[in-house]
Protein backbone atom coordinates (compact mmCIF):
# COMPACT_ATOMS: atom_id res chain seq x y z
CA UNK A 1 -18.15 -0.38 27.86
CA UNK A 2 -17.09 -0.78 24.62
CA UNK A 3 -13.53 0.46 23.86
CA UNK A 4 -12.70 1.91 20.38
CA UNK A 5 -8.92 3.31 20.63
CA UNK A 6 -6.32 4.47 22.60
CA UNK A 7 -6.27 8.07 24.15
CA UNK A 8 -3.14 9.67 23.19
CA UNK A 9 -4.03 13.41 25.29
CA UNK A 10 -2.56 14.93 27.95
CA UNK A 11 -6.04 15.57 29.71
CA UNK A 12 -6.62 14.03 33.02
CA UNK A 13 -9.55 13.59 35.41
CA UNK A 14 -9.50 15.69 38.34
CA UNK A 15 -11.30 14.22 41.43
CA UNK A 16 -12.16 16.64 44.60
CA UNK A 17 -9.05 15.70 46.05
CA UNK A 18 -7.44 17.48 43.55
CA UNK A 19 -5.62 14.79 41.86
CA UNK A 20 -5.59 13.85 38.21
CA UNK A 21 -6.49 10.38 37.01
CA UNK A 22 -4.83 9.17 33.77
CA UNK A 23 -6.99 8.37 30.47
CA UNK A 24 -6.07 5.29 28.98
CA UNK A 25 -9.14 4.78 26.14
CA UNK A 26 -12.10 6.17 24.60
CA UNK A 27 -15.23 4.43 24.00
CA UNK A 28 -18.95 4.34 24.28
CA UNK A 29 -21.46 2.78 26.49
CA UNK A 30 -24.89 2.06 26.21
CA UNK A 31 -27.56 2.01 29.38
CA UNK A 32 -30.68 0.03 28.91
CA UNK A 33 -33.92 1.03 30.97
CA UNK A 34 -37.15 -0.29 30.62
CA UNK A 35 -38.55 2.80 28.82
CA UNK A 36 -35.12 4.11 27.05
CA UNK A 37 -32.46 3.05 26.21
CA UNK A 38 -29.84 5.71 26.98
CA UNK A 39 -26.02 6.19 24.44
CA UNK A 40 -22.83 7.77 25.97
CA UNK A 41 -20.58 8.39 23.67
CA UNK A 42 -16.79 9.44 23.94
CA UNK A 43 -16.80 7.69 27.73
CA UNK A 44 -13.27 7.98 29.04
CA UNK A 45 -11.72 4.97 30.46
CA UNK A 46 -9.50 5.17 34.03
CA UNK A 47 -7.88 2.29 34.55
CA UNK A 48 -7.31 3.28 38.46
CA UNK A 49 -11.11 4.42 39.45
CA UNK A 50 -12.88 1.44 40.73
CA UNK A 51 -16.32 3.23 40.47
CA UNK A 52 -17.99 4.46 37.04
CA UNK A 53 -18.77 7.93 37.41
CA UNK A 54 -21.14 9.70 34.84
CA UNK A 55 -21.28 13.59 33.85
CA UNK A 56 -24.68 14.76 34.51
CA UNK A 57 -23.86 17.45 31.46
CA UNK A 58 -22.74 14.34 29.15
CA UNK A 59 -25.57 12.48 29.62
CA UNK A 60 -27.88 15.03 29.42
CA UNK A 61 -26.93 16.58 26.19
CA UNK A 62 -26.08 12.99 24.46
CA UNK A 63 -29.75 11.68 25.30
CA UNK A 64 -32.02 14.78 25.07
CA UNK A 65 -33.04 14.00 28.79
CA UNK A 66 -32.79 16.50 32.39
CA UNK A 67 -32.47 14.83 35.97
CA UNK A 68 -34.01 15.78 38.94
CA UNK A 69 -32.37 15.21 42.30
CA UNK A 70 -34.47 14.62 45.47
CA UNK A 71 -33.55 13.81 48.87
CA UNK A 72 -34.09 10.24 48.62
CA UNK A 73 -34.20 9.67 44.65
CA UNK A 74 -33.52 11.11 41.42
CA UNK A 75 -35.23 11.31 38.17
CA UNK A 76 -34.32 11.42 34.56
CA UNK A 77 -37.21 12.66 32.70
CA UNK A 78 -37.34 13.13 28.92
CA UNK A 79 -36.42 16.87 27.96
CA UNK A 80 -39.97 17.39 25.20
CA UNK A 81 -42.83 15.73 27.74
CA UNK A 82 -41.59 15.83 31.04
CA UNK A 83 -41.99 11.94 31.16
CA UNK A 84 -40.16 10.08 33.66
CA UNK A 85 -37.38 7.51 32.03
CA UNK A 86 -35.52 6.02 34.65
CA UNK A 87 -35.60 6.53 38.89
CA UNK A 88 -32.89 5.28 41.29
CA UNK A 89 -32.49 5.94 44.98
CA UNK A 90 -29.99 8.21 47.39
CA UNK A 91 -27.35 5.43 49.11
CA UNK A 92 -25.32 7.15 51.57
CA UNK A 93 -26.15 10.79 50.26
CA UNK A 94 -24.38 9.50 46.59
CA UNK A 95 -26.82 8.64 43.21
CA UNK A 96 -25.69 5.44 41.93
CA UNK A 97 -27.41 4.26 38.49
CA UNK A 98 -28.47 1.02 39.01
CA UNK A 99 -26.60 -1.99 37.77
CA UNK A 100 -29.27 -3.29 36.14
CA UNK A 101 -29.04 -0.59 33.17
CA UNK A 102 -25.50 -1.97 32.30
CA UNK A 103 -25.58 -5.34 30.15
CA UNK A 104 -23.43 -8.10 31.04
CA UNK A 105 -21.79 -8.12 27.89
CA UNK A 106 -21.34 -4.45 27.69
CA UNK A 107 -18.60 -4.60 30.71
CA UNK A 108 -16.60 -6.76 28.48
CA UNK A 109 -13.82 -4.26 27.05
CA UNK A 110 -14.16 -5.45 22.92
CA UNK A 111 -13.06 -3.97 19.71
CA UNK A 112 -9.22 -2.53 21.10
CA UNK A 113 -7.53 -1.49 18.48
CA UNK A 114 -3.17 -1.54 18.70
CA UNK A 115 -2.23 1.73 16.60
CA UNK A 116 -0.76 0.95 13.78
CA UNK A 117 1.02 2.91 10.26
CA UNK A 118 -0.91 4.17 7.37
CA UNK A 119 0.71 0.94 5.94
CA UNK A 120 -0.85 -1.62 8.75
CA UNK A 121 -4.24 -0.14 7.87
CA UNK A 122 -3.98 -0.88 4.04
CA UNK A 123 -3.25 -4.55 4.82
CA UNK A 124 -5.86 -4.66 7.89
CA UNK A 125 -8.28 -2.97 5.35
CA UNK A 126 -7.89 -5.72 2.33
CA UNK A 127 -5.12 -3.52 0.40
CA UNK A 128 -7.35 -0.48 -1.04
CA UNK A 129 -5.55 2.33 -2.46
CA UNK A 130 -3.59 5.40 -0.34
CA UNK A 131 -6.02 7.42 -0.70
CA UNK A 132 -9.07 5.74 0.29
CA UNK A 133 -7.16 4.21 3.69
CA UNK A 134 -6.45 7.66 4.53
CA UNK A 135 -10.02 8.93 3.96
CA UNK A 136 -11.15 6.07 6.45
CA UNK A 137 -8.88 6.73 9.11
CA UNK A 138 -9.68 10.30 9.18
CA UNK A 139 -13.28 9.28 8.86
CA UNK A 140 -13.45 6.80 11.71
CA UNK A 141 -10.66 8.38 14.15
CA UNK A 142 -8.67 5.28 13.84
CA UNK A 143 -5.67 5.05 15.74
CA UNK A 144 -2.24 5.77 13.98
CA UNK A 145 1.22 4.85 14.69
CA UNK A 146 3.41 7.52 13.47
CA UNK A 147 5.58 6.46 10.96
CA UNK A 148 8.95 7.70 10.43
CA UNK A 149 10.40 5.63 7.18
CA UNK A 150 6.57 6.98 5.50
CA UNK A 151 4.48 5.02 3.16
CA UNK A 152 6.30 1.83 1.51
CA UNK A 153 5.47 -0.56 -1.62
CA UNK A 154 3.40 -3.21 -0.74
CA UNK A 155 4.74 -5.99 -2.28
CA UNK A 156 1.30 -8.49 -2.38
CA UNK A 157 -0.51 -5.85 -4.39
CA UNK A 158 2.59 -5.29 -6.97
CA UNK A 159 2.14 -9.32 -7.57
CA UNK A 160 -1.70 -8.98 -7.68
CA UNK A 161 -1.47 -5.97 -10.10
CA UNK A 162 1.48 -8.20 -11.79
CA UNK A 163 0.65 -9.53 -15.66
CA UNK A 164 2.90 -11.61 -15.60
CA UNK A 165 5.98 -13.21 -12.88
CA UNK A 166 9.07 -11.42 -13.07
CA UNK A 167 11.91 -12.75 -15.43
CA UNK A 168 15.01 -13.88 -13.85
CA UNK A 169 18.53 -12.28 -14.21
CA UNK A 170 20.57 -14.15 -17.26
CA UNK A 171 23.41 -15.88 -16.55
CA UNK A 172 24.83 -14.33 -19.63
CA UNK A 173 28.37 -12.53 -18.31
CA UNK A 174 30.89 -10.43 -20.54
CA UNK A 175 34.65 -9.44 -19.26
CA UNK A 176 35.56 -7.62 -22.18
CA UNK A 177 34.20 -5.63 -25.31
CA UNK A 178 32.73 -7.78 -27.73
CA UNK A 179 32.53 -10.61 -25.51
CA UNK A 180 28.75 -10.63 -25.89
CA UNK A 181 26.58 -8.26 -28.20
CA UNK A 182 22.59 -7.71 -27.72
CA UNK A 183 20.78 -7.14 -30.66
CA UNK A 184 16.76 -6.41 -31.57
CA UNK A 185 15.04 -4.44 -34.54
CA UNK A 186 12.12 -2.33 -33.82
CA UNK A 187 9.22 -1.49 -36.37
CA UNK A 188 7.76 -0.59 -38.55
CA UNK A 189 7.82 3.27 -38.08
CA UNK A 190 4.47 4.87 -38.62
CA UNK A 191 7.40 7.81 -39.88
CA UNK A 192 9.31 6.75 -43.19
CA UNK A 193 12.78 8.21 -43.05
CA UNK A 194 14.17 10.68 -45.39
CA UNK A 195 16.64 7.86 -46.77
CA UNK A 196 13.01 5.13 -46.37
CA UNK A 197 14.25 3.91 -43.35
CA UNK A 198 11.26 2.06 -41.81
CA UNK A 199 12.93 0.06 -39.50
CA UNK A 200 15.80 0.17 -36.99
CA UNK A 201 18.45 -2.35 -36.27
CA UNK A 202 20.06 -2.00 -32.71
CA UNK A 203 23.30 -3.27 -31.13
CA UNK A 204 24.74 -3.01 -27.47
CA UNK A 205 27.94 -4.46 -26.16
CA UNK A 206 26.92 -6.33 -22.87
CA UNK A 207 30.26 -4.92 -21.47
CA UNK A 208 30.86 -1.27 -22.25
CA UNK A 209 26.71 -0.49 -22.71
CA UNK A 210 27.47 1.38 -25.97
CA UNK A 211 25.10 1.13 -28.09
CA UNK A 212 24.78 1.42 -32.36
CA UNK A 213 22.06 2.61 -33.69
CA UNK A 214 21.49 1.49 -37.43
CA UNK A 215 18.35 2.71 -39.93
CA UNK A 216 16.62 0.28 -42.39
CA UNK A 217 14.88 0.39 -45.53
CA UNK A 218 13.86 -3.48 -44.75
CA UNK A 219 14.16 -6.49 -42.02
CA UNK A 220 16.38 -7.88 -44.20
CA UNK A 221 19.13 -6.09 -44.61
CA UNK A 222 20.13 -7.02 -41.02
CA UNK A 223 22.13 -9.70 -43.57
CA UNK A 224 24.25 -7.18 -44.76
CA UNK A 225 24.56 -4.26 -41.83
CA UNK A 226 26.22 -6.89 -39.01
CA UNK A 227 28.95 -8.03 -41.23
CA UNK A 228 29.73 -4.38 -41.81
CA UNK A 229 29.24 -3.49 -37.80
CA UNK A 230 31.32 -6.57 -37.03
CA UNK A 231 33.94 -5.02 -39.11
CA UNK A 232 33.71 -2.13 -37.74
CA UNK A 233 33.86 -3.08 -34.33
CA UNK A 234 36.47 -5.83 -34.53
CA UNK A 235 38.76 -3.20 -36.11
CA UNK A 236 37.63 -0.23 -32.98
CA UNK A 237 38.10 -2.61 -30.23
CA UNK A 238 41.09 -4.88 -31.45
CA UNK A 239 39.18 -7.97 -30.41
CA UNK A 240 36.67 -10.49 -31.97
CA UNK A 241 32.65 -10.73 -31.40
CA UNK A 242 32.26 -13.97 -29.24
CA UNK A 243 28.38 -14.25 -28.77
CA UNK A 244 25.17 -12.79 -29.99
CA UNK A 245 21.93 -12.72 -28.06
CA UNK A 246 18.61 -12.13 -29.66
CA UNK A 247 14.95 -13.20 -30.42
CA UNK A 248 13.72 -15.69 -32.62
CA UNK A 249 13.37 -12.98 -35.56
CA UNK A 250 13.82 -14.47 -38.98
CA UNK A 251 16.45 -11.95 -39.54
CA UNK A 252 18.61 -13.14 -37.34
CA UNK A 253 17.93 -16.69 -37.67
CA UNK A 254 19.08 -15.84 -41.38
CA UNK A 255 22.73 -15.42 -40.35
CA UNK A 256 22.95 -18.73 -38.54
CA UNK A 257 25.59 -19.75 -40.93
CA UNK A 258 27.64 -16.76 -41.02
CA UNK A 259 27.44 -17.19 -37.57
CA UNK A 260 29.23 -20.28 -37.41
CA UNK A 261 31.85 -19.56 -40.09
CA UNK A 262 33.25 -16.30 -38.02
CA UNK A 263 32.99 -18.31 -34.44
CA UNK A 264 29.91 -16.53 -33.15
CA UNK A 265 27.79 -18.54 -30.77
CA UNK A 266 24.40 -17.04 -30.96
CA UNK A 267 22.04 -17.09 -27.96
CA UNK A 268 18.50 -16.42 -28.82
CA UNK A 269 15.21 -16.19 -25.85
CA UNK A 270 12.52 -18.44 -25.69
CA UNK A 271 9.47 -17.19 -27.76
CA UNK A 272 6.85 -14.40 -26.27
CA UNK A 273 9.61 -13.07 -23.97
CA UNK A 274 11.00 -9.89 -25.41
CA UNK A 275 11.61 -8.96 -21.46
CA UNK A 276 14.34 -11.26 -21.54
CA UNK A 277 16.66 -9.23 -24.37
CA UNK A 278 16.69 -6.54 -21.39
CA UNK A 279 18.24 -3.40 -22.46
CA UNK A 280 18.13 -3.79 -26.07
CA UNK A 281 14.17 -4.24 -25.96
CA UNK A 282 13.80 -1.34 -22.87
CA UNK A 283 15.15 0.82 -25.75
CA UNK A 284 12.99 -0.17 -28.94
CA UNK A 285 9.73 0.47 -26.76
CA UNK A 286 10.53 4.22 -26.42
């Protein structure tokens, strides 16, 4: 018998004593005659019957077939042309199949399945999508675990679907406004401005998270906004702007000297990673 999951019914087997016997699996079997051989599918499995008993109505319907019980023998003849399939004898008034119809590697129990979550099954399955790992396990009756915390993120297909490794958290810390200030410039605009604006210069103090928002004609005239923001800012806050962090962008790179005259240490990324300006970039992609 080959076992394919675990029976999770209330239905018992009642034998003429009148007591139930407990299901523990369902599986199939397969009986091989000389002439036929014969399937039985959805065979329960009783762990406390020491005998194999078979429904004459299960087998019957499963393999198109009718039986014919005489005193000393019985007969299973097939349904369409009467022709006899299999004959075994009357033992002690009880009609045993006999043993040779059962394989010997058919009585090993294979293929047990533990129940496990929708989530077990998309691993066990080689990580296809929700959708398709429920369509199999309603397909094939496999054997769920109910799951109580629902579906989770699988964490080896986010790094398979991954571009690109994860950046690491800077080090970069701020205790106080102006202690460090993110800056990027986003465009060009596909949409001039009504004052020609083209291109957008954007600030954010690592400490408070406000943010200033400043339009441009040109890349260049970064050079002359962030003296006027620092200005600003300086005067606001009643502090001084300790460090800048940005890209590589020539417009920044511009006001290295400036930079050094006011006391500004200025942190730039390494190239190809605008992920690692963090908020400032988040926002110029929208």
């Amino acid at each position: 018998m080959s076992v394919h999951s675990e029976y999770d019914g209330t239905d018992e087997v009642v034998i003429g004593d009148g007591s139930g016997l407990r299901v523990s699996h369902i599986g199939s079997l397969v009986l091989h005659s000389p002439t036929r051989t014969f399937h039985l599918k959805d065979t329960l499995c009783l762990p406390s019957t020491q005998k194999n008993l078979i429904s004459v109505q299960h087998f019957t319907t499963q393999n198109n077939v009718f039986v014919e019980f005489h005193p000393l023998y019985f007969l299973v003849k097939d349904q369409i042309t009467g022709a006899i399939l299999l004959k075994g004898v009357c033992e002690n008034g009880v009609y045993p199949f006999p043993d040779s119809l059962v394989d010997s590697s058919s009585k090993i129990l294979a293929n047990v399945h533990e129940r496990t979550t929708i989530d077990g099954w998309h691993k066990r399955l080689g990580h296809p999508s929700h959708k398709t790992v429920t369509s199999l396990v309603r397909s094939f009756s496999l054997p769920i675990k109910k799951d109580t915390q629902g579906s989770t993120l699988c964490t080896s297909c986010s790094i398979n679907k991954a571009h690109q490794q994860p950046f690491h958290s800077t080090s970069l810390q701020s205790h106080a406004p102006l202690d460090l200030i993110y800056t990027d410039v986003w465009g060009p605009s596909h949409t001039i401005g009504l004052d020609g604006s083209r291109y957008y210069l954007i600030l954010v103090d690592h400490f408070t998270k406000y943010m200033w928002f400043c339009p441009m004609v040109a890349k260049s005239s970064v050079s002359t906004i962030f003296p006027q923001f620092k200005h600003l800012v300086e005067t606001k806050f009643q502090g001084k702007i300790k460090s800048v962090y940005s890209d590589n962008g020539g417009e920044f790179v511009a006001l290295k000297n400036y930079f050094s005259i006011h006391g500004i240490s200025h942190y730039t990324t390494a190239p190809h990673t605008p992920n690692k300006m963090g908020l400032p970039s988040d926002v110029t992609v929208i």
